[in-house]
C-alpha atoms as a PDB file:
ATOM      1  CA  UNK A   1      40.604  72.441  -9.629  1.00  0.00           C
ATOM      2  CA  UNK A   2      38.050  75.631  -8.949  1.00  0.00           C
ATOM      3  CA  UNK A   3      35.398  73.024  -7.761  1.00  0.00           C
ATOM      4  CA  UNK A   4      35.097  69.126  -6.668  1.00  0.00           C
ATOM      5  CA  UNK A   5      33.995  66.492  -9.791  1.00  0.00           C
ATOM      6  CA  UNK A   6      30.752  66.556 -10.060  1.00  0.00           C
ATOM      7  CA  UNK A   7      30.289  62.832  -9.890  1.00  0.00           C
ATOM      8  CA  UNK A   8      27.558  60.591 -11.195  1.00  0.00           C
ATOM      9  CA  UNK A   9      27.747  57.020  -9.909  1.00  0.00           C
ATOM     10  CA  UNK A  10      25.782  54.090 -12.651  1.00  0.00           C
ATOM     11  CA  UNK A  11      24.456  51.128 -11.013  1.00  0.00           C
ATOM     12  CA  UNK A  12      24.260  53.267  -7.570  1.00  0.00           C
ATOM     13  CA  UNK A  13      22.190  50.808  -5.911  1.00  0.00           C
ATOM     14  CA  UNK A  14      24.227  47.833  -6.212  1.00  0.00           C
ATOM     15  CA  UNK A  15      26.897  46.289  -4.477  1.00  0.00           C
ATOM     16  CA  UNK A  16      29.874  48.718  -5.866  1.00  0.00           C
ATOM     17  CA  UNK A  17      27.751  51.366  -6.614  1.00  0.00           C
ATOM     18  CA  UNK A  18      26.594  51.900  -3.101  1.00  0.00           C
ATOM     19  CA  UNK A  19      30.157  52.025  -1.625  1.00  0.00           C
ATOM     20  CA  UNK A  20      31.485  53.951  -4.192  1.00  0.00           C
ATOM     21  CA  UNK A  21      28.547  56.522  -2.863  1.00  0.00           C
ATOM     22  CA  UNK A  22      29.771  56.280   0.409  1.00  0.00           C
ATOM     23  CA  UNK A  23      33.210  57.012   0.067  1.00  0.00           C
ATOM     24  CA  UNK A  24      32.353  59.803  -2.065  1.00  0.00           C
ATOM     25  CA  UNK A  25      30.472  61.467   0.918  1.00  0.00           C
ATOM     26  CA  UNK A  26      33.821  61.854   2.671  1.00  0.00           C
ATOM     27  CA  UNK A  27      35.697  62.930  -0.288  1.00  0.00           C
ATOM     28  CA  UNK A  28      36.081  66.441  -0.669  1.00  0.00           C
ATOM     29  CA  UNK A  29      37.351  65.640  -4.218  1.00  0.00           C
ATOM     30  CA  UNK A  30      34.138  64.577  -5.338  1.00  0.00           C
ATOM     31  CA  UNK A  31      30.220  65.678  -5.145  1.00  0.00           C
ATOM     32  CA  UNK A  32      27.827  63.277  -5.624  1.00  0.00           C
ATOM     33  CA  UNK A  33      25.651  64.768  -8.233  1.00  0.00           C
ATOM     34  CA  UNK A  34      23.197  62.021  -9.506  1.00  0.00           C
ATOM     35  CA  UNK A  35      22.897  58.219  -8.665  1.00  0.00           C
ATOM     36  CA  UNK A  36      22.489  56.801 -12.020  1.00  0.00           C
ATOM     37  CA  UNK A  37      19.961  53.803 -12.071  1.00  0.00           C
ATOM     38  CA  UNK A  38      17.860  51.975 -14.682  1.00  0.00           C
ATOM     39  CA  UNK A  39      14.694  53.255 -13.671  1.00  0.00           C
ATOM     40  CA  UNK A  40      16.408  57.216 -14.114  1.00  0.00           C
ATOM     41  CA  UNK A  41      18.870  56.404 -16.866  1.00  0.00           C
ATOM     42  CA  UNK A  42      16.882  58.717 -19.108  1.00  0.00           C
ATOM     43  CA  UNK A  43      16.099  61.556 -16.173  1.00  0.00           C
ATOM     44  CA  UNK A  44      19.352  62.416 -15.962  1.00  0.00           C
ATOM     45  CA  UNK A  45      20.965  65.514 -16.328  1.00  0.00           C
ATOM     46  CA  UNK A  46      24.083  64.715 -18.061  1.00  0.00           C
ATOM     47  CA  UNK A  47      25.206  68.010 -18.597  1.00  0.00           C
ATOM     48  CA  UNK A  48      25.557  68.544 -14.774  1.00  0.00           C
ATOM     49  CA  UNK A  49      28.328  65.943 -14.491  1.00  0.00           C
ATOM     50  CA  UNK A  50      31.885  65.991 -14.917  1.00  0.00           C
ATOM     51  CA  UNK A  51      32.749  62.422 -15.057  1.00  0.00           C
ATOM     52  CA  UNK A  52      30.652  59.114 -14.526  1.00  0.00           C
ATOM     53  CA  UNK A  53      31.745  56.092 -12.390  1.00  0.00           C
ATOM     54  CA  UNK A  54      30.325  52.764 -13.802  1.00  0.00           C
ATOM     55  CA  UNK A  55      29.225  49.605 -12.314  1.00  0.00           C
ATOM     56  CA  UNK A  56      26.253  48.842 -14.394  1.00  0.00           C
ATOM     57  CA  UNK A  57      26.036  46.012 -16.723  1.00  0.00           C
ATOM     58  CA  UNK A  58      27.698  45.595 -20.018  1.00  0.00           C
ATOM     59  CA  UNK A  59      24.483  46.787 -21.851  1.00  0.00           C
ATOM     60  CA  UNK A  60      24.610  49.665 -19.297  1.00  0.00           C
ATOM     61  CA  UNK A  61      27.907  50.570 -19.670  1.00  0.00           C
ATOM     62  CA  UNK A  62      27.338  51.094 -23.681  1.00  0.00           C
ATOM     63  CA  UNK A  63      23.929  53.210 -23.067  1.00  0.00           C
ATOM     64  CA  UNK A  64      26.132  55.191 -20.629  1.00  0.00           C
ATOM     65  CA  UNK A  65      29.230  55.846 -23.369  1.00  0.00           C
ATOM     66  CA  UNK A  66      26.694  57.107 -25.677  1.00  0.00           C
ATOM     67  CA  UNK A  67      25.167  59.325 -23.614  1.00  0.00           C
ATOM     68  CA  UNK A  68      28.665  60.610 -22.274  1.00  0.00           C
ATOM     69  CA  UNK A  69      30.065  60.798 -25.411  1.00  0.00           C
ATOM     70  CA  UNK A  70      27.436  63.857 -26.653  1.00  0.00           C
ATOM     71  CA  UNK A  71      28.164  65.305 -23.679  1.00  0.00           C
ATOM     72  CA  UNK A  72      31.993  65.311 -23.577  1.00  0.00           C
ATOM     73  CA  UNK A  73      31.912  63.463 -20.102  1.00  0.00           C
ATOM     74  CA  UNK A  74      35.011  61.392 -19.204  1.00  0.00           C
ATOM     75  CA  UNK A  75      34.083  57.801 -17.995  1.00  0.00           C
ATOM     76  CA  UNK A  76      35.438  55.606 -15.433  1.00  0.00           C
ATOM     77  CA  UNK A  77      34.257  52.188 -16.263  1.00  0.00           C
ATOM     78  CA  UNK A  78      34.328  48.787 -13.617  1.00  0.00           C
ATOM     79  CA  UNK A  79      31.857  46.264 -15.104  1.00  0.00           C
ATOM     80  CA  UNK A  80      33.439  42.988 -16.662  1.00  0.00           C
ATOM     81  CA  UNK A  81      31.736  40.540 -19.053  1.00  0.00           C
ATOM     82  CA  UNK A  82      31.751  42.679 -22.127  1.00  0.00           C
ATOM     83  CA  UNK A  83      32.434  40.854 -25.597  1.00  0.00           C
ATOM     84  CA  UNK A  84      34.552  41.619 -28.446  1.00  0.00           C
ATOM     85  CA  UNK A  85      31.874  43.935 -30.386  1.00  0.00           C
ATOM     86  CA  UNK A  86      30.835  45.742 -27.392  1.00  0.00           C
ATOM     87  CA  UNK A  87      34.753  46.005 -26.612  1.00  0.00           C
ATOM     88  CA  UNK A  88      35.058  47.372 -30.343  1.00  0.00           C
ATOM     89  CA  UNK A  89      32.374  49.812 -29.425  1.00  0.00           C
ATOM     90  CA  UNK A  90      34.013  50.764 -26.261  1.00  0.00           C
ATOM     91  CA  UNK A  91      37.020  51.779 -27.731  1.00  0.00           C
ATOM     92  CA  UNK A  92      35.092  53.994 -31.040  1.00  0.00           C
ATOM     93  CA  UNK A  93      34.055  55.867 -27.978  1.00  0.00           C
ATOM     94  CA  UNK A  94      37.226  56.082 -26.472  1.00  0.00           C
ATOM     95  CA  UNK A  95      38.519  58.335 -29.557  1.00  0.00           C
ATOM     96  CA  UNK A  96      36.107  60.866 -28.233  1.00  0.00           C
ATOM     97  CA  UNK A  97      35.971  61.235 -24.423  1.00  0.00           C
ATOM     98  CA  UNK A  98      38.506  59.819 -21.868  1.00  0.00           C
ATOM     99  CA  UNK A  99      37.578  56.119 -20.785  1.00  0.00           C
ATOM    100  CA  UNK A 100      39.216  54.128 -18.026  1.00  0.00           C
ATOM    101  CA  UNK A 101      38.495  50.388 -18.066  1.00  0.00           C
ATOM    102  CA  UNK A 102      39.786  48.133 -15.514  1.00  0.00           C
ATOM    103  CA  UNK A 103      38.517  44.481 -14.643  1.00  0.00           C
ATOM    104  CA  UNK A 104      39.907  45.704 -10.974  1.00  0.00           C
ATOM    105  CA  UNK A 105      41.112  48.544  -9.038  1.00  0.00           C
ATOM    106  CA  UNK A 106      42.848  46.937  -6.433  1.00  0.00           C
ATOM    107  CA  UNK A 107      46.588  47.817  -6.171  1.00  0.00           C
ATOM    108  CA  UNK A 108      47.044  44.995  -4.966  1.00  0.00           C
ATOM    109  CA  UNK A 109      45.810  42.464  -7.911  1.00  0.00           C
ATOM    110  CA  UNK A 110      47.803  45.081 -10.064  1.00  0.00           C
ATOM    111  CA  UNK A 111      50.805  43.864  -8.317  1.00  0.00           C
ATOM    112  CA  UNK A 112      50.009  40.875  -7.939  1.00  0.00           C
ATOM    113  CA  UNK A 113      49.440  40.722 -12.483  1.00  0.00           C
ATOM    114  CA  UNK A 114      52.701  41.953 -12.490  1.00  0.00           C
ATOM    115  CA  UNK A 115      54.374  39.411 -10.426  1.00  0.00           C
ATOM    116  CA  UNK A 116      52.572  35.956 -12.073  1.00  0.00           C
ATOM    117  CA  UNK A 117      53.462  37.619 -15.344  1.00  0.00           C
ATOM    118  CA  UNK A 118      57.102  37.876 -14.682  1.00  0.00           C
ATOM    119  CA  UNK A 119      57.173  34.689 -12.647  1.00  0.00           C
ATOM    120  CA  UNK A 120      55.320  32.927 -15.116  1.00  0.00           C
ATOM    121  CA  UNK A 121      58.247  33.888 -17.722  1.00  0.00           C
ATOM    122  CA  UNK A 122      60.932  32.600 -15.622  1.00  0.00           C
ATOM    123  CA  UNK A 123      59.303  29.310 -15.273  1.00  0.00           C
ATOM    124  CA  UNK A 124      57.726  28.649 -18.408  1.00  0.00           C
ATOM    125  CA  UNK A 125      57.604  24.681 -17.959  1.00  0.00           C
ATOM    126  CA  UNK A 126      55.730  24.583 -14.716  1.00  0.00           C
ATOM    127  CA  UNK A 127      52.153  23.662 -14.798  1.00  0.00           C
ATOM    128  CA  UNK A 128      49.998  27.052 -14.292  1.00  0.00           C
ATOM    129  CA  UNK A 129      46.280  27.284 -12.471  1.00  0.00           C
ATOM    130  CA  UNK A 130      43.886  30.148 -11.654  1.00  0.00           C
ATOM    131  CA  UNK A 131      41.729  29.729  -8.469  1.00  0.00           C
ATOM    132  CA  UNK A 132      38.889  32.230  -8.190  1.00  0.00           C
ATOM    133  CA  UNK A 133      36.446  32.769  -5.897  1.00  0.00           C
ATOM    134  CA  UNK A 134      33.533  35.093  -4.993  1.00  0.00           C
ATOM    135  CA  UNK A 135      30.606  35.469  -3.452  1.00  0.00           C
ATOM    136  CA  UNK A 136      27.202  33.315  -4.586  1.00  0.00           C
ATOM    137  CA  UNK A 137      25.824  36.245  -5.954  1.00  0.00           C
ATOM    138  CA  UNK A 138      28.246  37.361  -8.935  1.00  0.00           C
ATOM    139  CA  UNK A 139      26.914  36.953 -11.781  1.00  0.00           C
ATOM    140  CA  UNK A 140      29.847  36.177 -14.628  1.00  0.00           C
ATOM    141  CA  UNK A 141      32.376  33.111 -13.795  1.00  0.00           C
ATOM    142  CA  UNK A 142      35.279  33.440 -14.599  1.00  0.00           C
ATOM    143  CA  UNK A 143      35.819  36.947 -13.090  1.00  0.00           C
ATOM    144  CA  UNK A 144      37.484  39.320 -15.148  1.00  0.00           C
ATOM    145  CA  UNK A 145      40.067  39.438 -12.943  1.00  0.00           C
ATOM    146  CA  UNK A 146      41.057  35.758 -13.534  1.00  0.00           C
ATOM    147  CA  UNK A 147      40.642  36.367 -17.117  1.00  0.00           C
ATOM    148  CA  UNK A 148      43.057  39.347 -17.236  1.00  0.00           C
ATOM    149  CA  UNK A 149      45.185  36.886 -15.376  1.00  0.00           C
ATOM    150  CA  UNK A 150      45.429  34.173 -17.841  1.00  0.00           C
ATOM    151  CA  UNK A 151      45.965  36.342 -20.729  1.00  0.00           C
ATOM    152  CA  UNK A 152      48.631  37.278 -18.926  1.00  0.00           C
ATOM    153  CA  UNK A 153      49.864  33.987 -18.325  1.00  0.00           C
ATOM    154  CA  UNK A 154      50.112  33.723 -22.126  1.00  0.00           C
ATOM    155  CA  UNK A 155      46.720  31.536 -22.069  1.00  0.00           C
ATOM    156  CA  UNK A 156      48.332  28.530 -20.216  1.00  0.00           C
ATOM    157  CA  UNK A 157      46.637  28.932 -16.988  1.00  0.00           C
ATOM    158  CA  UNK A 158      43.393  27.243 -16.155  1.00  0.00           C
ATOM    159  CA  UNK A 159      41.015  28.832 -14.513  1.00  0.00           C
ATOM    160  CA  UNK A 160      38.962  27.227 -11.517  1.00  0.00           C
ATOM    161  CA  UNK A 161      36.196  29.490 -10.222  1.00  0.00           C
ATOM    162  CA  UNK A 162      33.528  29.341  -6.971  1.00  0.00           C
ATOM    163  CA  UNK A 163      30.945  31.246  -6.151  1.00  0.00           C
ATOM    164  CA  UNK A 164      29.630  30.710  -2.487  1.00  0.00           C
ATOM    165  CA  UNK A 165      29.097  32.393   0.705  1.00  0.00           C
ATOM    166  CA  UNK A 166      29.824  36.449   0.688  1.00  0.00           C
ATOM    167  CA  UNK A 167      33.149  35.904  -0.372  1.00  0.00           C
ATOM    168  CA  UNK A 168      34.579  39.657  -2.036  1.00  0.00           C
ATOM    169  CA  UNK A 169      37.037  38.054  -4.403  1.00  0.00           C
ATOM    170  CA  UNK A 170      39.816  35.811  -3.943  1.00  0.00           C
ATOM    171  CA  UNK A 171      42.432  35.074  -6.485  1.00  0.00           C
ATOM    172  CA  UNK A 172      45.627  32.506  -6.615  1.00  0.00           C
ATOM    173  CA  UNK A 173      47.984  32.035  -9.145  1.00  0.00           C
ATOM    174  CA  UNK A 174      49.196  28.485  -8.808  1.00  0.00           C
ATOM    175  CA  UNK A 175      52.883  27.479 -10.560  1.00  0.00           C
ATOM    176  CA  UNK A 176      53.642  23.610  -9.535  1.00  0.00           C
ATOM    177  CA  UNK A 177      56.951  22.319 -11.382  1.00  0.00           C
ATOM    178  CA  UNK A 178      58.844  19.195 -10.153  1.00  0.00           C
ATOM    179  CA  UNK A 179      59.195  19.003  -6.170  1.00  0.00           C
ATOM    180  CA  UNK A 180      57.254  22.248  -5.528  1.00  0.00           C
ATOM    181  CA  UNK A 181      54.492  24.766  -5.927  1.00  0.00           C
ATOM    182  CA  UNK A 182      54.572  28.823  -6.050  1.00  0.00           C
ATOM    183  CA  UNK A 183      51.294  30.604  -4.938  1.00  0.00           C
ATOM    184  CA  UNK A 184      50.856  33.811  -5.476  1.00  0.00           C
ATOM    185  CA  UNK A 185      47.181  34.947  -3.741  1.00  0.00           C
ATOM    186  CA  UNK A 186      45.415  37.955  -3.117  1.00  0.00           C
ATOM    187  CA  UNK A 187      42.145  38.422  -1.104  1.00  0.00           C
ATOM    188  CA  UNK A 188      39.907  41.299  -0.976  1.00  0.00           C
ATOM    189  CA  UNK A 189      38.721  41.843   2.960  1.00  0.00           C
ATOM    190  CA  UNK A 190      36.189  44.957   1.827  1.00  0.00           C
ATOM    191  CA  UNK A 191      34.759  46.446  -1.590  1.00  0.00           C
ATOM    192  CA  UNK A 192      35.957  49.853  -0.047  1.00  0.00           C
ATOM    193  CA  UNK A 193      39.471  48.996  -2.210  1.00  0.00           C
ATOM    194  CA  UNK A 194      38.037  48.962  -5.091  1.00  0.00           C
ATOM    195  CA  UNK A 195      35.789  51.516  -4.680  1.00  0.00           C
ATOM    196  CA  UNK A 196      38.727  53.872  -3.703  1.00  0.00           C
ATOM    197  CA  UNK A 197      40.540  52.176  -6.735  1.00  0.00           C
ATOM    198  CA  UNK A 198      38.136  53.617  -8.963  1.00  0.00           C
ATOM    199  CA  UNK A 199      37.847  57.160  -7.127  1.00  0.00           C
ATOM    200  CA  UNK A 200      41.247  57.684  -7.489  1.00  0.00           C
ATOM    201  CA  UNK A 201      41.064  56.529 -11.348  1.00  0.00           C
ATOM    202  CA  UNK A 202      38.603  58.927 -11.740  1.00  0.00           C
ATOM    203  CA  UNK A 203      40.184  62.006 -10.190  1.00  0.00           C
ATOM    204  CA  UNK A 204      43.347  61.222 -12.696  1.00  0.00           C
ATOM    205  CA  UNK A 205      40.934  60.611 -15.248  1.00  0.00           C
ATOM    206  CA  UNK A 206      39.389  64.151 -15.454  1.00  0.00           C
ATOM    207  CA  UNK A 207      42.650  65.652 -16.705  1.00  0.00           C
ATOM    208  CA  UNK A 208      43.816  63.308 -19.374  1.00  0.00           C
ATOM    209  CA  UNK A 209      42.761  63.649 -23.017  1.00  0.00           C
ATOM    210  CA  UNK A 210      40.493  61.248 -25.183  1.00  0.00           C
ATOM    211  CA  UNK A 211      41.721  57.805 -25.510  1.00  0.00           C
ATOM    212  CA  UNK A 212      41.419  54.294 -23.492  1.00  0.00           C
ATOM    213  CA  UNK A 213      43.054  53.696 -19.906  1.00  0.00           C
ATOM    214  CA  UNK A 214      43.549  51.345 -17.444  1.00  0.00           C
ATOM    215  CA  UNK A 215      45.398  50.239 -14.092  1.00  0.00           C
ATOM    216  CA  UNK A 216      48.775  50.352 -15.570  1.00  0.00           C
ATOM    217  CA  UNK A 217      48.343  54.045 -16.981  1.00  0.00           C
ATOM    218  CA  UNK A 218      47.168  55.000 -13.386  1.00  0.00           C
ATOM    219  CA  UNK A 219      50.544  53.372 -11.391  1.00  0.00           C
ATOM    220  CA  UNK A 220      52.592  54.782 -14.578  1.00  0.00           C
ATOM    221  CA  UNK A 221      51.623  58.578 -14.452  1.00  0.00           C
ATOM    222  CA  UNK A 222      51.701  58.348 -10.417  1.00  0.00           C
ATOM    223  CA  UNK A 223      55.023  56.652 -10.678  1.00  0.00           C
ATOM    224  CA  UNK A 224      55.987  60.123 -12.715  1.00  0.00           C
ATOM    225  CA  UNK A 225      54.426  62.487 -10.097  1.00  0.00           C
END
């Protein structure tokens, strides 16, 4: 690559956005070429970015696609809560420009999917929960996380969520049978993981072709390299 990503960053000035503009300040990867914001949505120069991060809103997110899809801009998207006509119109975009959707970028909740979902096929009989919890602030309960989960779990898991404190995100898997109980937990100390989850989505992002990606493209085309 001649030059880094030009980079713009939607919902810069919230939780995600903010550290995903701090990591890219150390990232030679990356420049940080507009911080994309309600207030500036219509200011910006798309045509001076090479790929947009997202963690807007669902409403965002679609304004953003639009915009992005004139352009030819590749998108990187992290916002959760969308329904089944926006996720229809995410994926008529998708046919255009590159778009990476994940509820998560944590390798470690990718793993940890992958491990309930084969567990949970072993011991199809045993009694399946979701426990999530975040901090007080988060606005959508369940987390998408917990919902990815349970689809997983072939819709057989409950899921149980908190929100109190400053809690990142917590998630356990719970599989009780007769005479014991499997947990399977994963707990996020910092929002720099997924934050670096989605930079490194995005830098494998810029070279792929139109269509609709997520966590499991990203550990598959790595897995390759």
């Amino acid at each position: 690559m001649n030059h880094p990503i030009r980079l713009g960053v939607a919902g810069a000035l919230g939780r995600m956005g903010r550290r995903v503009c701090d990591l890219v300040s150390k990232d030679p990867r990356f420049h940080l070429a507009a911080l994309i914001h309600r207030e500036n949505f219509a200011r910006t120069l798309w045509s001076d970015l090479d790929l947009v991060i997202d963690f807007s809103s669902p409403e965002g997110s679609l304004a953003i696609l639009k915009k992005a899809a004139l352009e030819k801009i590749p998108v990187v998207i992290g916002v959760t809560g969308f329904s089944s006509a926006q996720m229809s119109q995410i994926k008529a975009v998708s046919r255009r420009i590159p778009v990476f959707l994940a509820s998560n970028f944590s390798p470690g909740v990718f793993w940890m999917k992958r491990l309930a979902s084969e567990i949970s096929r072993a011991l199809p009989r045993y009694d399946m929960s979701i426990l999530e919890i975040h901090h007080k602030a988060k606005k959508d309960a369940p987390s998408g996380t917990a919902k990815d989960i349970a689809q997983l779990l072939g819709g057989k898991a409950k899921i149980h969520s908190l929100r109190v404190g400053d809690i990142v995100g917590e998630h356990t898997v719970v599989l009780a049978g007769p005479f014991e109980r499997l947990e399977i937990t994963h707990r996020a100390h910092s929002r720099d993981v997924f934050a670096r989850g989605a930079l490194e989505a995005a830098f494998w992002l810029k070279r792929q072709r139109p269509g609709l990606y997520g966590m499991e493209d990203l550990f598959r085309k790595n897995a390759k390299a």
